[in-house]
PDB file of N, CA and C in Angstrom:
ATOM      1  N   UNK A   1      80.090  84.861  98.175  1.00  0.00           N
ATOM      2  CA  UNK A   1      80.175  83.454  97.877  1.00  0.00           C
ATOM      3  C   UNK A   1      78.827  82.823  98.210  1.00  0.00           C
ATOM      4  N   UNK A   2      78.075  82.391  97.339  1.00  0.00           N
ATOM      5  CA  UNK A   2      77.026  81.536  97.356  1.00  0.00           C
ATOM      6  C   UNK A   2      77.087  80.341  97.077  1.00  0.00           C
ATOM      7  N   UNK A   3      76.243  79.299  98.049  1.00  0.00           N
ATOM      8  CA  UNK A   3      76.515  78.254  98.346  1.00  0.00           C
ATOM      9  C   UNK A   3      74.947  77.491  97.675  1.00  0.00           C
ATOM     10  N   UNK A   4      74.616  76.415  97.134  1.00  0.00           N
ATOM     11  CA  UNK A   4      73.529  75.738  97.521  1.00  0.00           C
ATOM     12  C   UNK A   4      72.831  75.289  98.489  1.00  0.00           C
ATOM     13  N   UNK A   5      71.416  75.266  98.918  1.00  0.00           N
ATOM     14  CA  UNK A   5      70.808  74.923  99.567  1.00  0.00           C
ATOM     15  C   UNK A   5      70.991  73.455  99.896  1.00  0.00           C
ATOM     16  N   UNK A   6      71.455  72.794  99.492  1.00  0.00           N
ATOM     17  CA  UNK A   6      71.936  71.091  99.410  1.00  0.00           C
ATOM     18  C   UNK A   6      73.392  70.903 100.124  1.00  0.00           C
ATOM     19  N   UNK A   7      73.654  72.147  99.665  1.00  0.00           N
ATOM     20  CA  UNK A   7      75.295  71.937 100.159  1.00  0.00           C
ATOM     21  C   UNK A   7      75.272  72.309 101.636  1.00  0.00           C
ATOM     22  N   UNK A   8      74.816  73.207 101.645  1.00  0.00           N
ATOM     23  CA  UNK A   8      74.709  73.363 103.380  1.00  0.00           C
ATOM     24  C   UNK A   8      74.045  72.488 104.191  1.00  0.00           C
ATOM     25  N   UNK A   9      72.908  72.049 103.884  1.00  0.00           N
ATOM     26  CA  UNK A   9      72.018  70.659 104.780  1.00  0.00           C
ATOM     27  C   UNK A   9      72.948  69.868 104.737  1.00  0.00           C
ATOM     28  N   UNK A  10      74.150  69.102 103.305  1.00  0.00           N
ATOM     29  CA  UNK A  10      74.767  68.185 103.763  1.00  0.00           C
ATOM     30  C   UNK A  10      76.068  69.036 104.507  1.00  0.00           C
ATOM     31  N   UNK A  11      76.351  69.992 104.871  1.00  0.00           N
ATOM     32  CA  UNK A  11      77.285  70.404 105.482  1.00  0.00           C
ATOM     33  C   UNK A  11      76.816  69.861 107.082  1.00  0.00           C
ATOM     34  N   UNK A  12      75.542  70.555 107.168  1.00  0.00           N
ATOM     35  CA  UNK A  12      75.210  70.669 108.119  1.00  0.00           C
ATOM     36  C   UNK A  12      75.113  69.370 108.923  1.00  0.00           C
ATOM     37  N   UNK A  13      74.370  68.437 107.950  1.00  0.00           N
ATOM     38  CA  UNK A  13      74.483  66.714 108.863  1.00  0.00           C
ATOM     39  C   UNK A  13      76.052  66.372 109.020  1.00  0.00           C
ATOM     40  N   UNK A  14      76.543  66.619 108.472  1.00  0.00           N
ATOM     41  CA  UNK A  14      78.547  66.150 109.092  1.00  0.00           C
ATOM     42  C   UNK A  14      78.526  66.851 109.673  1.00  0.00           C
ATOM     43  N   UNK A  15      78.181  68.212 110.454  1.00  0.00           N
ATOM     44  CA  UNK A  15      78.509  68.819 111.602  1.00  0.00           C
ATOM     45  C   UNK A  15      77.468  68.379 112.876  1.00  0.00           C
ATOM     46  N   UNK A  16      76.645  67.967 112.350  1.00  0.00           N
ATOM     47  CA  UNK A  16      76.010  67.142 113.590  1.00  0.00           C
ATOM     48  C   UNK A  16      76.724  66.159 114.230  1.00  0.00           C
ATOM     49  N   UNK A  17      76.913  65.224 113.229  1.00  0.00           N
ATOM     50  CA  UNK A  17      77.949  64.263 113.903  1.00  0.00           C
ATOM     51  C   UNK A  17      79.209  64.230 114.253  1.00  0.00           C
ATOM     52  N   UNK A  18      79.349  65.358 114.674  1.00  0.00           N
ATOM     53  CA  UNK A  18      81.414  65.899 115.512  1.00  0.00           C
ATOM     54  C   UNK A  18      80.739  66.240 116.846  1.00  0.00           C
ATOM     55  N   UNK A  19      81.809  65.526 117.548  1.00  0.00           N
ATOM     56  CA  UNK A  19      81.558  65.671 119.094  1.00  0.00           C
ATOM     57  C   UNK A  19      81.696  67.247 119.310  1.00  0.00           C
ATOM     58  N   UNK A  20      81.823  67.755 120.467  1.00  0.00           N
ATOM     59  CA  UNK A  20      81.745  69.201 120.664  1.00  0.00           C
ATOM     60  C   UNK A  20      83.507  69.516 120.816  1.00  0.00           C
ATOM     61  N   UNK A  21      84.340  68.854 120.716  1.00  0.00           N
ATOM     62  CA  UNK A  21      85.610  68.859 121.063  1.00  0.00           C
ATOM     63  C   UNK A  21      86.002  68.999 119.592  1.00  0.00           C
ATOM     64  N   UNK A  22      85.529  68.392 118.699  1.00  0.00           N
ATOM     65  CA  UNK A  22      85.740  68.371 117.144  1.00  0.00           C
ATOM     66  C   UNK A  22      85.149  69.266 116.632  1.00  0.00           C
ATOM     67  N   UNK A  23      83.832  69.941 117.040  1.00  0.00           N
ATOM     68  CA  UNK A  23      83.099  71.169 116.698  1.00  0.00           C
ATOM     69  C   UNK A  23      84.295  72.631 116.908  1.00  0.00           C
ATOM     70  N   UNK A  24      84.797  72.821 118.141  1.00  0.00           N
ATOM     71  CA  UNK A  24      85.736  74.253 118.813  1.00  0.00           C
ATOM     72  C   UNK A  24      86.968  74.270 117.848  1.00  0.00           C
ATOM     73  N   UNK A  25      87.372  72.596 117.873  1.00  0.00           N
ATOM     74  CA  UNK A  25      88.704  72.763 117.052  1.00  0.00           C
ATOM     75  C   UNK A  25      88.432  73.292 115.342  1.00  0.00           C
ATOM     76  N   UNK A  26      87.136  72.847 115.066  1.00  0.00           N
ATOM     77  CA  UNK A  26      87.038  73.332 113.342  1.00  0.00           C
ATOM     78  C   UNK A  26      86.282  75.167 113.386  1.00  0.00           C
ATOM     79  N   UNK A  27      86.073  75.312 114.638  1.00  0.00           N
ATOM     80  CA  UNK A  27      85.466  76.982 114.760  1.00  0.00           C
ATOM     81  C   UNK A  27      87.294  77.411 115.252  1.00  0.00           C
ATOM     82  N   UNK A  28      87.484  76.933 115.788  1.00  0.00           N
ATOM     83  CA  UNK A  28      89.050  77.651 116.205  1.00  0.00           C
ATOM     84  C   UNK A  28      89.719  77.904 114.870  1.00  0.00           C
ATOM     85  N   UNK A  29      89.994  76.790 113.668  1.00  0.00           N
ATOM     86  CA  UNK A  29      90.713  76.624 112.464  1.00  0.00           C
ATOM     87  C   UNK A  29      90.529  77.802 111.702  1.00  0.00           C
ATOM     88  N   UNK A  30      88.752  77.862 111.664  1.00  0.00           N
ATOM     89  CA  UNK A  30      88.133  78.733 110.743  1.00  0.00           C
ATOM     90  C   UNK A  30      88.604  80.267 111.361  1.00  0.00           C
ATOM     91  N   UNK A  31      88.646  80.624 112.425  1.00  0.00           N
ATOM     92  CA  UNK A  31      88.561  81.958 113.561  1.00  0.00           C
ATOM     93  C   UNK A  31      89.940  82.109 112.714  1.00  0.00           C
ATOM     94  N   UNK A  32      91.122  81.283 112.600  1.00  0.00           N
ATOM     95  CA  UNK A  32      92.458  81.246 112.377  1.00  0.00           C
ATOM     96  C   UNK A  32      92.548  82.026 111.210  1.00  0.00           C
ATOM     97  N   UNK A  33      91.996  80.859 110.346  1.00  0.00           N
ATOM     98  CA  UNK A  33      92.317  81.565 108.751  1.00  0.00           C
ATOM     99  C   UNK A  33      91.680  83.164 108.716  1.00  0.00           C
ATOM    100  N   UNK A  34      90.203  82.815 109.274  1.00  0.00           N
ATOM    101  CA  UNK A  34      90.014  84.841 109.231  1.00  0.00           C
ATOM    102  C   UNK A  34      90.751  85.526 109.381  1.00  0.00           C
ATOM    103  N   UNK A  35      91.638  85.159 110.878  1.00  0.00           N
ATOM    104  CA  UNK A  35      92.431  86.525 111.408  1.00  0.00           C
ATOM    105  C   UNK A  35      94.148  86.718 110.654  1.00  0.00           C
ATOM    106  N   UNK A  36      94.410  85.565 109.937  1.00  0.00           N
ATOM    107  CA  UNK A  36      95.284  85.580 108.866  1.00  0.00           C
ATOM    108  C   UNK A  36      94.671  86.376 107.590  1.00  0.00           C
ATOM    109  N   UNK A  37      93.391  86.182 107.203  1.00  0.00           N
ATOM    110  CA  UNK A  37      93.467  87.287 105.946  1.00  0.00           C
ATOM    111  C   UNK A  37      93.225  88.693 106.328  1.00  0.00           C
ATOM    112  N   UNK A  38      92.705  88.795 107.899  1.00  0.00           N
ATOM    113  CA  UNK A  38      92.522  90.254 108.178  1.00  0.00           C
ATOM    114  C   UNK A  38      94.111  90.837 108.611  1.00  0.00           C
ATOM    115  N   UNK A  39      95.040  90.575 108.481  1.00  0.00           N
ATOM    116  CA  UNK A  39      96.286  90.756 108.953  1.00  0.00           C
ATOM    117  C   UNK A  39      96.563  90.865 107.694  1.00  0.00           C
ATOM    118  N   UNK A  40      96.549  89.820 106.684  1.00  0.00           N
ATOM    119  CA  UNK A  40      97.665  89.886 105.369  1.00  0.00           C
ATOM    120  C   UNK A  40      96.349  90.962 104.581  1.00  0.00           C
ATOM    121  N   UNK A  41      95.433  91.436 104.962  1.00  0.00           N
ATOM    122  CA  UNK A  41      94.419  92.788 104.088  1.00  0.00           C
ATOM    123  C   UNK A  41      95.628  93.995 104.637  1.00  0.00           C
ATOM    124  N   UNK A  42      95.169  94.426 105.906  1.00  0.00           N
ATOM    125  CA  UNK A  42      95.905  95.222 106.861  1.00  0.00           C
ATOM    126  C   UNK A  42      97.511  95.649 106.146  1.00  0.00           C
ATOM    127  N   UNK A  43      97.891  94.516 106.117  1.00  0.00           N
ATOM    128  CA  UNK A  43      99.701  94.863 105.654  1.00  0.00           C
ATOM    129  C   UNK A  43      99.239  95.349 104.334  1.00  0.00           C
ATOM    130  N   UNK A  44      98.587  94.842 103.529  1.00  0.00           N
ATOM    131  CA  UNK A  44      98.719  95.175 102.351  1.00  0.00           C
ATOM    132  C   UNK A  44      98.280  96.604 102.177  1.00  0.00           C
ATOM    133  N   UNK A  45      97.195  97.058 102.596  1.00  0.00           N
ATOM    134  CA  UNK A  45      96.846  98.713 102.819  1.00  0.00           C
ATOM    135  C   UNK A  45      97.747  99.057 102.768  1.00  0.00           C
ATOM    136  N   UNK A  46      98.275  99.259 104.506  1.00  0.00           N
ATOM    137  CA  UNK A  46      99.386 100.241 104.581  1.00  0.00           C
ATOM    138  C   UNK A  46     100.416 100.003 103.912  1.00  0.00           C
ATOM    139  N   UNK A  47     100.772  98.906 103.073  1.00  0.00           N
ATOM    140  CA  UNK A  47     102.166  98.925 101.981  1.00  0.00           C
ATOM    141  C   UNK A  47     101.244  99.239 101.019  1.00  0.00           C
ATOM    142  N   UNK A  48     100.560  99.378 100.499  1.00  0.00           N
ATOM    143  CA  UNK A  48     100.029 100.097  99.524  1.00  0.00           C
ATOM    144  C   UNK A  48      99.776 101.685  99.814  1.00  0.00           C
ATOM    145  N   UNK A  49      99.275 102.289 100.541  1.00  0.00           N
ATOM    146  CA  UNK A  49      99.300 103.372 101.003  1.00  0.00           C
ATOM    147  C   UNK A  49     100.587 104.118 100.695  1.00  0.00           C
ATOM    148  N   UNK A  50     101.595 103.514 101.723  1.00  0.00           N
ATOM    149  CA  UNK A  50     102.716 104.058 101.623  1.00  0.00           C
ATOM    150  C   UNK A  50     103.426 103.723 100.666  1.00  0.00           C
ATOM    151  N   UNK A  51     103.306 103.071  99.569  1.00  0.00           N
ATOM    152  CA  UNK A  51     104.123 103.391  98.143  1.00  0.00           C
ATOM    153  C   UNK A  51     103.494 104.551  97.412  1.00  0.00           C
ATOM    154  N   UNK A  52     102.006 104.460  97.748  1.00  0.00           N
ATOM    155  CA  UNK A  52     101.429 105.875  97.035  1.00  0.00           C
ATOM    156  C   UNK A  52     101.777 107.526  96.958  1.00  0.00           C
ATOM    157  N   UNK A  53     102.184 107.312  98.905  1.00  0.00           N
ATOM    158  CA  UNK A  53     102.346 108.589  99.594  1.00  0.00           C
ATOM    159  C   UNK A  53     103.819 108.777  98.667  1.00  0.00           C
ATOM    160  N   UNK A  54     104.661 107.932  99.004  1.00  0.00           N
ATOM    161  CA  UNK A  54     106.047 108.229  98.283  1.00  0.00           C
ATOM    162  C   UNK A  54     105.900 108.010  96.689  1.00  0.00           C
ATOM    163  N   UNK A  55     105.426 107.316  95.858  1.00  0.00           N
ATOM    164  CA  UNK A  55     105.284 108.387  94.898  1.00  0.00           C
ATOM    165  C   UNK A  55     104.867 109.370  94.506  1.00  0.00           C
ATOM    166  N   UNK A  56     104.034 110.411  95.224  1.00  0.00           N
ATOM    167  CA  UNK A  56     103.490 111.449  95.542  1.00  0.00           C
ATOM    168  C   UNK A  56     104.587 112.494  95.780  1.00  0.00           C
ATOM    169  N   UNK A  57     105.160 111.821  96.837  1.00  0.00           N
ATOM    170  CA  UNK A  57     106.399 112.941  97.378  1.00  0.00           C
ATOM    171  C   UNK A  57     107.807 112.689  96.013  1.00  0.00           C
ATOM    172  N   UNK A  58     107.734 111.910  95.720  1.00  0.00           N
ATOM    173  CA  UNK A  58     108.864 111.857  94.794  1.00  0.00           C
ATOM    174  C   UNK A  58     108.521 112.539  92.943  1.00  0.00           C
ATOM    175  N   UNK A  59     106.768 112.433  92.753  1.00  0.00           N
ATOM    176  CA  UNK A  59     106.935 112.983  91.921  1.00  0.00           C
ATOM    177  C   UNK A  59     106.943 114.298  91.951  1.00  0.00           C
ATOM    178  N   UNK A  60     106.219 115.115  93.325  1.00  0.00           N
ATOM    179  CA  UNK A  60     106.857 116.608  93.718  1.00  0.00           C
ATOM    180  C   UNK A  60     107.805 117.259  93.327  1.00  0.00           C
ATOM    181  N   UNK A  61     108.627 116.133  94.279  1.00  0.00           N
ATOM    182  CA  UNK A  61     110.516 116.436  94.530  1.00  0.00           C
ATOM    183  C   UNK A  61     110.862 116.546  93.161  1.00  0.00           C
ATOM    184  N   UNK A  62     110.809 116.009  92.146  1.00  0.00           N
ATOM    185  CA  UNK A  62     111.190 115.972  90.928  1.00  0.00           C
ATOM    186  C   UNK A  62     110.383 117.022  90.090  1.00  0.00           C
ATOM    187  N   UNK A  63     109.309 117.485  90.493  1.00  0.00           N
ATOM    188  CA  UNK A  63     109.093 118.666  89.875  1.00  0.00           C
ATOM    189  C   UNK A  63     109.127 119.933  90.170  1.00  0.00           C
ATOM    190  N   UNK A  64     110.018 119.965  91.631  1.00  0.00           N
ATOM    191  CA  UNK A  64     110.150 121.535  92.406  1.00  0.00           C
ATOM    192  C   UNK A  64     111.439 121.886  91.988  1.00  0.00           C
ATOM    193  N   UNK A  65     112.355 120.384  91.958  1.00  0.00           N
ATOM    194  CA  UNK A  65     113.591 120.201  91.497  1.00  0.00           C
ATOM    195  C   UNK A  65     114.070 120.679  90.185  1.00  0.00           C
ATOM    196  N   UNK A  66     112.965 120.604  88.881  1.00  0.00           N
ATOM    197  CA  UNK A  66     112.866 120.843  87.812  1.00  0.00           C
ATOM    198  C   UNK A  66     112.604 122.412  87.515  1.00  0.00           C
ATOM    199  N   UNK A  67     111.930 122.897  88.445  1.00  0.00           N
ATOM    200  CA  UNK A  67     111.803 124.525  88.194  1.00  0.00           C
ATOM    201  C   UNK A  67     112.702 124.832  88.655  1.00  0.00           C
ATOM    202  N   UNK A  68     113.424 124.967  89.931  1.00  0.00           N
ATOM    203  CA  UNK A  68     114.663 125.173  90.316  1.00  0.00           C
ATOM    204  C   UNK A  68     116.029 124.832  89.521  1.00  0.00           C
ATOM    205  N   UNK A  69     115.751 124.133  88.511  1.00  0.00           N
ATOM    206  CA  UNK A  69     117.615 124.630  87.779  1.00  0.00           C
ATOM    207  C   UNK A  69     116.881 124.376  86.586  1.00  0.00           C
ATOM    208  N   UNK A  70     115.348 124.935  86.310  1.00  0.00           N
ATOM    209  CA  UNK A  70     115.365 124.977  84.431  1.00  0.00           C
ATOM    210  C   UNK A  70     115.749 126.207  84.349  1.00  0.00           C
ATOM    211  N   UNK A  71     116.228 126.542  82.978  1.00  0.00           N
ATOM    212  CA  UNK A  71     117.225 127.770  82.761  1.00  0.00           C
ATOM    213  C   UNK A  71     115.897 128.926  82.620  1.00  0.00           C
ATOM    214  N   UNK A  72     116.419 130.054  83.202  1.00  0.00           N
ATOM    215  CA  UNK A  72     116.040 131.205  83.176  1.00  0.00           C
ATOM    216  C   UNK A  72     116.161 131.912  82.109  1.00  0.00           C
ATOM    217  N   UNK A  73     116.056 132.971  81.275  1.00  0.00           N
ATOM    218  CA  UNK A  73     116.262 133.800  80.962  1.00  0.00           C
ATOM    219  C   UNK A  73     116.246 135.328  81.617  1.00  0.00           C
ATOM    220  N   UNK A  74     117.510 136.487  81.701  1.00  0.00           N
ATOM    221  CA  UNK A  74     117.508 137.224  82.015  1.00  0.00           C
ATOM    222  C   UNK A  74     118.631 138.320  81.517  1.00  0.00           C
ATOM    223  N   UNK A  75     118.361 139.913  81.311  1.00  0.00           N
ATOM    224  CA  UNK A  75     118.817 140.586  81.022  1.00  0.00           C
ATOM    225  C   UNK A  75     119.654 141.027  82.137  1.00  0.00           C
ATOM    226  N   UNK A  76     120.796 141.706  82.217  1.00  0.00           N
ATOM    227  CA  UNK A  76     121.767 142.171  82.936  1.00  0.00           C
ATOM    228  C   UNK A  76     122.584 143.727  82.522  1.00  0.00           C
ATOM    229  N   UNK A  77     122.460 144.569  82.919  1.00  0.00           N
ATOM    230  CA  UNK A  77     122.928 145.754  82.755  1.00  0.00           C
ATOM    231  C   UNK A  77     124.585 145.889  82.481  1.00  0.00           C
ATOM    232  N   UNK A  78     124.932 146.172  81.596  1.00  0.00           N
ATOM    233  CA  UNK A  78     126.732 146.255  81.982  1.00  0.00           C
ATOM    234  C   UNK A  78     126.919 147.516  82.785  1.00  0.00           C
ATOM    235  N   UNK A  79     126.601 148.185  82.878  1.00  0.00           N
ATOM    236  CA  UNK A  79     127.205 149.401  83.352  1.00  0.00           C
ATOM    237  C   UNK A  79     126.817 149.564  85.021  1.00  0.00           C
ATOM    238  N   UNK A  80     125.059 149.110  85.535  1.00  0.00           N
ATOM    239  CA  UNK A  80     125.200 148.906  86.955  1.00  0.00           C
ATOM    240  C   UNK A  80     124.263 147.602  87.691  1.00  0.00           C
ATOM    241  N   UNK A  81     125.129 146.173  86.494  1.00  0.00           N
ATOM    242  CA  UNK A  81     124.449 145.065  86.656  1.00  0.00           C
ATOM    243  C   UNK A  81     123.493 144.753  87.249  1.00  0.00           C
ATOM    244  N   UNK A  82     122.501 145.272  87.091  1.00  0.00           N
ATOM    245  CA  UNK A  82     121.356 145.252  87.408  1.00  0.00           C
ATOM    246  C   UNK A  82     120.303 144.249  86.384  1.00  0.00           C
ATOM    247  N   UNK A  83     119.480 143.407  86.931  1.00  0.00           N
ATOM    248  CA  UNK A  83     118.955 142.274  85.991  1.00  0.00           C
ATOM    249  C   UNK A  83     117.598 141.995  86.049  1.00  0.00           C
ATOM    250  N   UNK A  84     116.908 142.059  84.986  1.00  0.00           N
ATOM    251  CA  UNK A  84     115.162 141.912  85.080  1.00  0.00           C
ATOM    252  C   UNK A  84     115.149 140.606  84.345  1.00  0.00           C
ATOM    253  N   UNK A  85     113.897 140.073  84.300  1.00  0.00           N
ATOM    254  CA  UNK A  85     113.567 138.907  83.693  1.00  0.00           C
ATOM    255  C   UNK A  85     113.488 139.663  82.042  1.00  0.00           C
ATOM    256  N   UNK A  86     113.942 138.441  81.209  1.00  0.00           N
ATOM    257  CA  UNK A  86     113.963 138.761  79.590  1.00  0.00           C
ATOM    258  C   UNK A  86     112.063 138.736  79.449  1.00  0.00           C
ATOM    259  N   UNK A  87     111.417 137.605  79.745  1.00  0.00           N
ATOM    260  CA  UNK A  87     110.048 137.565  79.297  1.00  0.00           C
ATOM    261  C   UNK A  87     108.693 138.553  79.460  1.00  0.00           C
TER     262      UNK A  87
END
C-alpha cells in the first residue's frame, strides 16, 4: 500500500496535535486491528490446510477402495479348484 508524500505530512501534522494519551489509544487501536488479522490469517491456514489434508485422505480412501472390490478376473480348476489370474 502506497501512500503520497502529502498524505503523510498531513497525517503527520494531526498527529502532532493529539496529546500523548490520544497518541497510545490510536497505537493501541492500530496494535488491535493487526493482531485481529494475524489471528483471522492463522485460522484460515490451518482451515485451509486441513480441508486439503482430508481431501487428500478421502481421495485415497476412494481409490484403495476402488481396487479392492473392482472385479477381478480369474480362472478356477474344477477338478482341484485351484485359481490363477485370467490376464
Amino acid at each position: 500500500m502506497f501512500r503520497r508524500i502529502e498524505d503523510i505530512e498531513a497525517m503527520e501534522n494531526k498527529l502532532s496535535t493529539l496529546s500523548i494519551d490520544q497518541i497510545n489509544a490510536l497505537e493501541a487501536a492500530a496494535l488491535e486491528l493487526v493482531v485481529d488479522n494475524v489471528v483471522v490469517g492463522c485460522a484460515t491456514a490451518i482451515t485451509g490446510g486441513t480441508a486439503f489434508c482430508m481431501a487428500v485422505s478421502f481421495f485415497m480412501g476412494g481409490l484403495f477402495g476402488w481396487l479392492l472390490i473392482m472385479k477381478k478376473k480369474i480362472l478356477q480348476c474344477d477338478h482341484c479348484s485351484a485359481t490363477v489370474a485370467a490376464s
